[in-house]
Protein backbone atom coordinates (compact mmCIF):
# COMPACT_ATOMS: atom_id res chain seq x y z
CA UNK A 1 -31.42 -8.08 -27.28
CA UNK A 2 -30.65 -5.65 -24.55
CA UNK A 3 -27.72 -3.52 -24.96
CA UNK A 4 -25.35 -1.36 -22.85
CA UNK A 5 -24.35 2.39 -23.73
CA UNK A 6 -20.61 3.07 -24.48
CA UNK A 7 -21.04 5.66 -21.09
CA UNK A 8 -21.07 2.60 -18.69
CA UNK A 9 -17.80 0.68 -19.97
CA UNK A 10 -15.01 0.46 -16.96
CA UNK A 11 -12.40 2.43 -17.53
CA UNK A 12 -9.44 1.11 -18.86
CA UNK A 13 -6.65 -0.99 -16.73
CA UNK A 14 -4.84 -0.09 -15.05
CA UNK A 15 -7.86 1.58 -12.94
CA UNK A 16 -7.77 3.21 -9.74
CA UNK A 17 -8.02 2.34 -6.65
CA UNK A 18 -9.71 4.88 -5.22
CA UNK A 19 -11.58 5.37 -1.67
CA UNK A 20 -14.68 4.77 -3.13
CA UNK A 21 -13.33 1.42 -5.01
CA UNK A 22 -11.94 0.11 -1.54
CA UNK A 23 -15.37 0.66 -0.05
CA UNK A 24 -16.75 -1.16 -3.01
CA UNK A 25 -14.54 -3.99 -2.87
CA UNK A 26 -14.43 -4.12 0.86
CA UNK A 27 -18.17 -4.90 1.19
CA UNK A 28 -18.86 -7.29 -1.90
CA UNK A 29 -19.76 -10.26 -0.65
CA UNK A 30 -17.63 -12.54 -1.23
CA UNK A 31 -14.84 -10.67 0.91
CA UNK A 32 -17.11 -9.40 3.53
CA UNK A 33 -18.01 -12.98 4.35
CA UNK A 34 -14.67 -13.11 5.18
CA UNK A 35 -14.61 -10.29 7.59
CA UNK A 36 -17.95 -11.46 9.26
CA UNK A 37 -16.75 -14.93 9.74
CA UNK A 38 -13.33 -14.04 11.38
CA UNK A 39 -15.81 -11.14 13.38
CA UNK A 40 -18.21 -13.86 13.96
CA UNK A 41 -15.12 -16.06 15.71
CA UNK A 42 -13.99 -13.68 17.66
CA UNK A 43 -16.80 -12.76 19.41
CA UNK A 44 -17.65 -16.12 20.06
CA UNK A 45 -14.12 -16.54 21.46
CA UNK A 46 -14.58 -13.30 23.48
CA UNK A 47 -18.39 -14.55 25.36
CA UNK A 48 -16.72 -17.77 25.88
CA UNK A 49 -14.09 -16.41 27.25
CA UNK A 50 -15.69 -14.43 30.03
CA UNK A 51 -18.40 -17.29 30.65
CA UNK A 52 -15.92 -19.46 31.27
CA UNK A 53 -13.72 -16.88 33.51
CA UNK A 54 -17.36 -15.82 35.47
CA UNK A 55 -17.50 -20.11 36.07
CA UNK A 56 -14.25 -19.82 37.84
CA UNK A 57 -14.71 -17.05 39.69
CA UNK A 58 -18.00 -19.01 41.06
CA UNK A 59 -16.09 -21.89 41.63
CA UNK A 60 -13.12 -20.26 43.56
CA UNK A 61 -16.15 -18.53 45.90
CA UNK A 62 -17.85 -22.02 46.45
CA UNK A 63 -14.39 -23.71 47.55
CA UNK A 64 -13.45 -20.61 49.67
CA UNK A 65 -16.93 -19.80 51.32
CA UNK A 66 -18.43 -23.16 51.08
CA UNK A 67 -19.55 -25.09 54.26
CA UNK A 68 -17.56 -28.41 54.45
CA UNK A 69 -19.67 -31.21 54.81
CA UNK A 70 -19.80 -34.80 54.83
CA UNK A 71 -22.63 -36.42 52.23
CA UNK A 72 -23.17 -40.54 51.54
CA UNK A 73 -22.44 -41.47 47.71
CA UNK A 74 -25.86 -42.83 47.92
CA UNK A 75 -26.11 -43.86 44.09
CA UNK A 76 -23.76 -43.33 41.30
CA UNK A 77 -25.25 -43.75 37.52
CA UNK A 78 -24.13 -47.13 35.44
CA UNK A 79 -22.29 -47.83 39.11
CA UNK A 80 -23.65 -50.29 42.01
CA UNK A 81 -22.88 -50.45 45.71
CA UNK A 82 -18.95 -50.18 46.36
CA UNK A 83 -18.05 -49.24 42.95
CA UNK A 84 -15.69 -46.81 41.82
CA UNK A 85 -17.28 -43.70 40.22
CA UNK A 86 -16.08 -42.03 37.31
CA UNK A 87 -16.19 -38.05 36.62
CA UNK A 88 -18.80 -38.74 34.06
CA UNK A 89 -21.23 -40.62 36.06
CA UNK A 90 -24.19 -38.56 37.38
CA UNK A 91 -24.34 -39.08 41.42
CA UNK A 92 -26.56 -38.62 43.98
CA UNK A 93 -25.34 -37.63 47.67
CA UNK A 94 -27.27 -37.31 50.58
CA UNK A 95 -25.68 -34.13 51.98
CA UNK A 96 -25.75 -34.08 56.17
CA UNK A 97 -26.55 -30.94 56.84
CA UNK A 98 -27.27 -29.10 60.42
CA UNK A 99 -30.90 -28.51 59.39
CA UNK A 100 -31.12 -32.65 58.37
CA UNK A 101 -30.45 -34.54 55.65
CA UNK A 102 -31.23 -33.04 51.53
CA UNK A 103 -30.25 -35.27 48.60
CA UNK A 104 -28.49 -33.40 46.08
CA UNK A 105 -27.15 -34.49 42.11
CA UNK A 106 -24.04 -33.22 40.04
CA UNK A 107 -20.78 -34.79 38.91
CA UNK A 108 -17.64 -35.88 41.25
CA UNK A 109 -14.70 -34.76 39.71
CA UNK A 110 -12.43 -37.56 41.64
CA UNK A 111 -13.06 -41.17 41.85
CA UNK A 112 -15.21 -42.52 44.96
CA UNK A 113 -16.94 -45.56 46.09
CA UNK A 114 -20.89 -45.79 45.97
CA UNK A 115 -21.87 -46.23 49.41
CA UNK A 116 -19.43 -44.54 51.33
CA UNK A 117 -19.20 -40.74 52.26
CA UNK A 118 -17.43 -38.26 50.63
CA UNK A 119 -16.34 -34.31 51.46
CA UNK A 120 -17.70 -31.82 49.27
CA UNK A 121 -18.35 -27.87 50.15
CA UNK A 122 -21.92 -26.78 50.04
CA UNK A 123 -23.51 -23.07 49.11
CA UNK A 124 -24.51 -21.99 52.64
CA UNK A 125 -27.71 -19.83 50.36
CA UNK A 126 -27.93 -22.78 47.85
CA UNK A 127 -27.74 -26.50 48.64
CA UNK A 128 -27.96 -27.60 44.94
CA UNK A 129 -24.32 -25.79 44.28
CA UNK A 130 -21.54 -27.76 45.76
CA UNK A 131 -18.30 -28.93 44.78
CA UNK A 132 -15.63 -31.37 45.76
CA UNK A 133 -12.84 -29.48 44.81
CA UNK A 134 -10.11 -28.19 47.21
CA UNK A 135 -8.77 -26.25 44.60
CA UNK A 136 -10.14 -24.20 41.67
CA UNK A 137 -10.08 -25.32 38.33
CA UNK A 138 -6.62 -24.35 36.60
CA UNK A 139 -7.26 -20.83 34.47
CA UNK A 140 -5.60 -22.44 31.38
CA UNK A 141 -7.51 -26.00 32.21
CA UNK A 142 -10.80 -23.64 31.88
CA UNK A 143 -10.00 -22.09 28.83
CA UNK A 144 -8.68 -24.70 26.76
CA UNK A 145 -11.50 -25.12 24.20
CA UNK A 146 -11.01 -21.19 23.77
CA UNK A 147 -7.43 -21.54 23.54
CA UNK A 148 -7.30 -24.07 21.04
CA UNK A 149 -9.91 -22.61 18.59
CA UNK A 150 -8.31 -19.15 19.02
CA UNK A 151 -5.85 -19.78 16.06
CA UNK A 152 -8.88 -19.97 13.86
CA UNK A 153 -9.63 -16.23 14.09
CA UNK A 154 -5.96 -14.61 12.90
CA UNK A 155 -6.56 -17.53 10.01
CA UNK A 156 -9.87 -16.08 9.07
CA UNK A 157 -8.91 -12.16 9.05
CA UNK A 158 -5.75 -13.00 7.03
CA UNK A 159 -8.26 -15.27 4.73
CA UNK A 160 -10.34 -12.17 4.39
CA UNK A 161 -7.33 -10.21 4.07
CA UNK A 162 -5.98 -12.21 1.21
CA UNK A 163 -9.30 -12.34 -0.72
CA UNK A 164 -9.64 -7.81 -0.50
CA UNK A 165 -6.07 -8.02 -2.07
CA UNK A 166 -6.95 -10.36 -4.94
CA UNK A 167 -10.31 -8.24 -5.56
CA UNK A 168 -8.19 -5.55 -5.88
CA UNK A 169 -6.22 -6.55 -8.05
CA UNK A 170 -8.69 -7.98 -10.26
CA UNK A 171 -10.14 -4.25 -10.51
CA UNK A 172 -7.22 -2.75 -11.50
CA UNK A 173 -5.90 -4.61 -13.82
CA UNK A 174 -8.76 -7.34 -15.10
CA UNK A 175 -10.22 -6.58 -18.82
CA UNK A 176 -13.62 -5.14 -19.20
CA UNK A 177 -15.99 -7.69 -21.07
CA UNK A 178 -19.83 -7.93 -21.51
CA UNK A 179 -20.74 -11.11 -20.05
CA UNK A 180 -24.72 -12.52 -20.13
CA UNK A 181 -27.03 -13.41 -17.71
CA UNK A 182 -28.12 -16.62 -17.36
CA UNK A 183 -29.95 -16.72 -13.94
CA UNK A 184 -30.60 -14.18 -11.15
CA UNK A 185 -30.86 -14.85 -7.30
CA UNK A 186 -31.82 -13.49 -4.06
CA UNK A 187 -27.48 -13.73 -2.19
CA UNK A 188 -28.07 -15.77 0.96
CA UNK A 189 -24.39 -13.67 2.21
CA UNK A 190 -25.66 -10.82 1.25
CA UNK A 191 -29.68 -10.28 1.36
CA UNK A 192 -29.48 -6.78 0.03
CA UNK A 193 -27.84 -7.66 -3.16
CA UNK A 194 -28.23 -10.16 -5.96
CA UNK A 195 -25.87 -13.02 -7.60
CA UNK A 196 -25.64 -13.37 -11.22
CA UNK A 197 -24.74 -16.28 -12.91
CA UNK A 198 -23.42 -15.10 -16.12
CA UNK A 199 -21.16 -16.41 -19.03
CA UNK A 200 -18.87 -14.25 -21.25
CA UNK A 201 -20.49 -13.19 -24.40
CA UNK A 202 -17.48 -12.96 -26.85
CA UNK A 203 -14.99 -15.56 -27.07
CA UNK A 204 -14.92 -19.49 -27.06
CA UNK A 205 -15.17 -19.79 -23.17
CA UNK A 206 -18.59 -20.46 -22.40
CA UNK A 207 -17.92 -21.36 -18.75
CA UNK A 208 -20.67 -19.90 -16.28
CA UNK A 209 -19.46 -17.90 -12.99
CA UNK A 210 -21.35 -16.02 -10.47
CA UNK A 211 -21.08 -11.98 -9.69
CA UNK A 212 -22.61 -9.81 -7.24
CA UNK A 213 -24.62 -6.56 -7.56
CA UNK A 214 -26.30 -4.49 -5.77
CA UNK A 215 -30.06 -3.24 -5.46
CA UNK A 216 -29.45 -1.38 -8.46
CA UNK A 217 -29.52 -4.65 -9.81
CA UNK A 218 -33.42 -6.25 -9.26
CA UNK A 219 -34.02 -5.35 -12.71
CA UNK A 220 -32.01 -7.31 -14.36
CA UNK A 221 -33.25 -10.70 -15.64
CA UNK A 222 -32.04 -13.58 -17.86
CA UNK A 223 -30.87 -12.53 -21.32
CA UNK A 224 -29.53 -9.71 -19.71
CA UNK A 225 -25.99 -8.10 -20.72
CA UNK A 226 -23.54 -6.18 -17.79
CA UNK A 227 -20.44 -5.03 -17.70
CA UNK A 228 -17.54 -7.55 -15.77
CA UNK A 229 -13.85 -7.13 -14.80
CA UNK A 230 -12.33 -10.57 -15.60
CA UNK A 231 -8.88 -11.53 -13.83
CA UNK A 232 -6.29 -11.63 -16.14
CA UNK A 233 -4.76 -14.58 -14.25
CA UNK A 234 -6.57 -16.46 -11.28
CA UNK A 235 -9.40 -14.94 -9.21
CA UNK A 236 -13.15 -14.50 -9.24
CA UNK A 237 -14.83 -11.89 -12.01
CA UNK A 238 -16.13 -8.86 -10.21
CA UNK A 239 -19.13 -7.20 -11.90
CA UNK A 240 -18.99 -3.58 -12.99
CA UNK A 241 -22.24 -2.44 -11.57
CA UNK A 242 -21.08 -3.17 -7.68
CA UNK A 243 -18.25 -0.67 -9.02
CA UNK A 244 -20.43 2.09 -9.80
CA UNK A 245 -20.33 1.06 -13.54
CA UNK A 246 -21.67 -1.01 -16.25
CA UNK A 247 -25.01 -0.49 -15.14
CA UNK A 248 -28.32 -1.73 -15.66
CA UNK A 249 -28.90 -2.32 -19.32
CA UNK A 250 -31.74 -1.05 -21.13
């Protein structure tokens, strides 16, 4: 049975919490999924943001620079002759320009009759952009998708927030015990380190849980024995070896 030298027991609570155990805690993985999530959101946010803002800005240059011209509805999809269109319903217009007639597709954004003309401004450089908007897009009409998933990201930093304290606090003041390992695995959040699934090897609590450790860590194998901080109250066991103890066993 492997065993584990004296020299690599955690210190005694309450522990530390130094720079180096902030660090440590900061990046295990199960709070720096956290952080990459909320990250992950916000960027998102951000790109969609300033596609949506570059859209506009198109938009208000095609309604202020556009030639005006008159096209025939010719065909409206799911609509026949003299129908009323819908903003949803693909349409074809045959646009009368001064250089003849082109047909053109896109979306109306106000009801019309198929058949009949309509007014829509035309990219003098590009015939296939047109629009038959007066008036831009609201702003806030153009970024409401944004706007209402933009609550999400404060939510996920405070999240990751919360879960950093509770680590914490499970390091300085969870008990040291030996715990064994009963399966090791490649982390898919966190490809440089390894998940444990362990159970505690003293006591009548036999219930498995998973911990993290780093490459420092691809040695060890079922039947192994490490060093864990277990909460003394609620929160997830965090193994000595990601905290620069308990380590490998021999």
């Amino acid at each position: 049975m492997p065993v584990i030298s004296v020299q690599d027991e955690p210190a005694k609570p309450p522990r530390a919490l130094t720079a180096q155990a902030r660090r440590a805690i900061f990046t295990e993985p199960r709070v720096r999924q956290w952080w990459m999530l909320a990250v992950a959101v916000l960027v998102l946010f951000a790109v969609y943001t300033v596609e949506r803002v570059l859209v506009r800005n198109d938009e208000v240059k095609l309604i202020r620079d556009g030639m005006i011209v008159t096209a025939r509805l010719a065909s409206a999809e799911n609509r026949n002759k003299d129908q009323m269109t819908t903003p949803t319903d693909q349409v074809h217009l045959m646009l009368n320009l001064p250089t003849g007639v082109e047909e053109v597709t896109g979306y109306l954004t106000k009801q019309s009759l198929v058949g009949h003309d309509v007014s829509v401004r035309v990219d003098p450089g590009d015939h296939t952009r047109w629009t038959d908007r007066t008036e831009a897009t609201p702003l806030l009409e153009s970024l409401l998708v944004g706007i209402m998933v933009s609550p999400l990201v404060p939510v996920l930093f405070i999240m990751a927030y919360l879960k950093l304290r509770n680590m914490q606090k499970v390091w300085q003041t969870g008990t040291a015990q030996i715990a064994v390992i009963s399966d090791r695995r490649q982390s898919p959040i966190a490809p440089m380190s390894y998940s444990l699934r362990c159970s505690l090897q003293n006591g009548n609590d036999k219930k498995l849980f998973d911990v993290f450790v780093p490459k420092a860590g691809k040695d060890l194998a079922e039947g192994g024995l490490i060093w864990v901080i277990v909460p003394v109250k609620k929160g997830s066991p965090l193994a000595g070896l990601w905290m620069g103890c308990g380590s490998v066993p021999v």
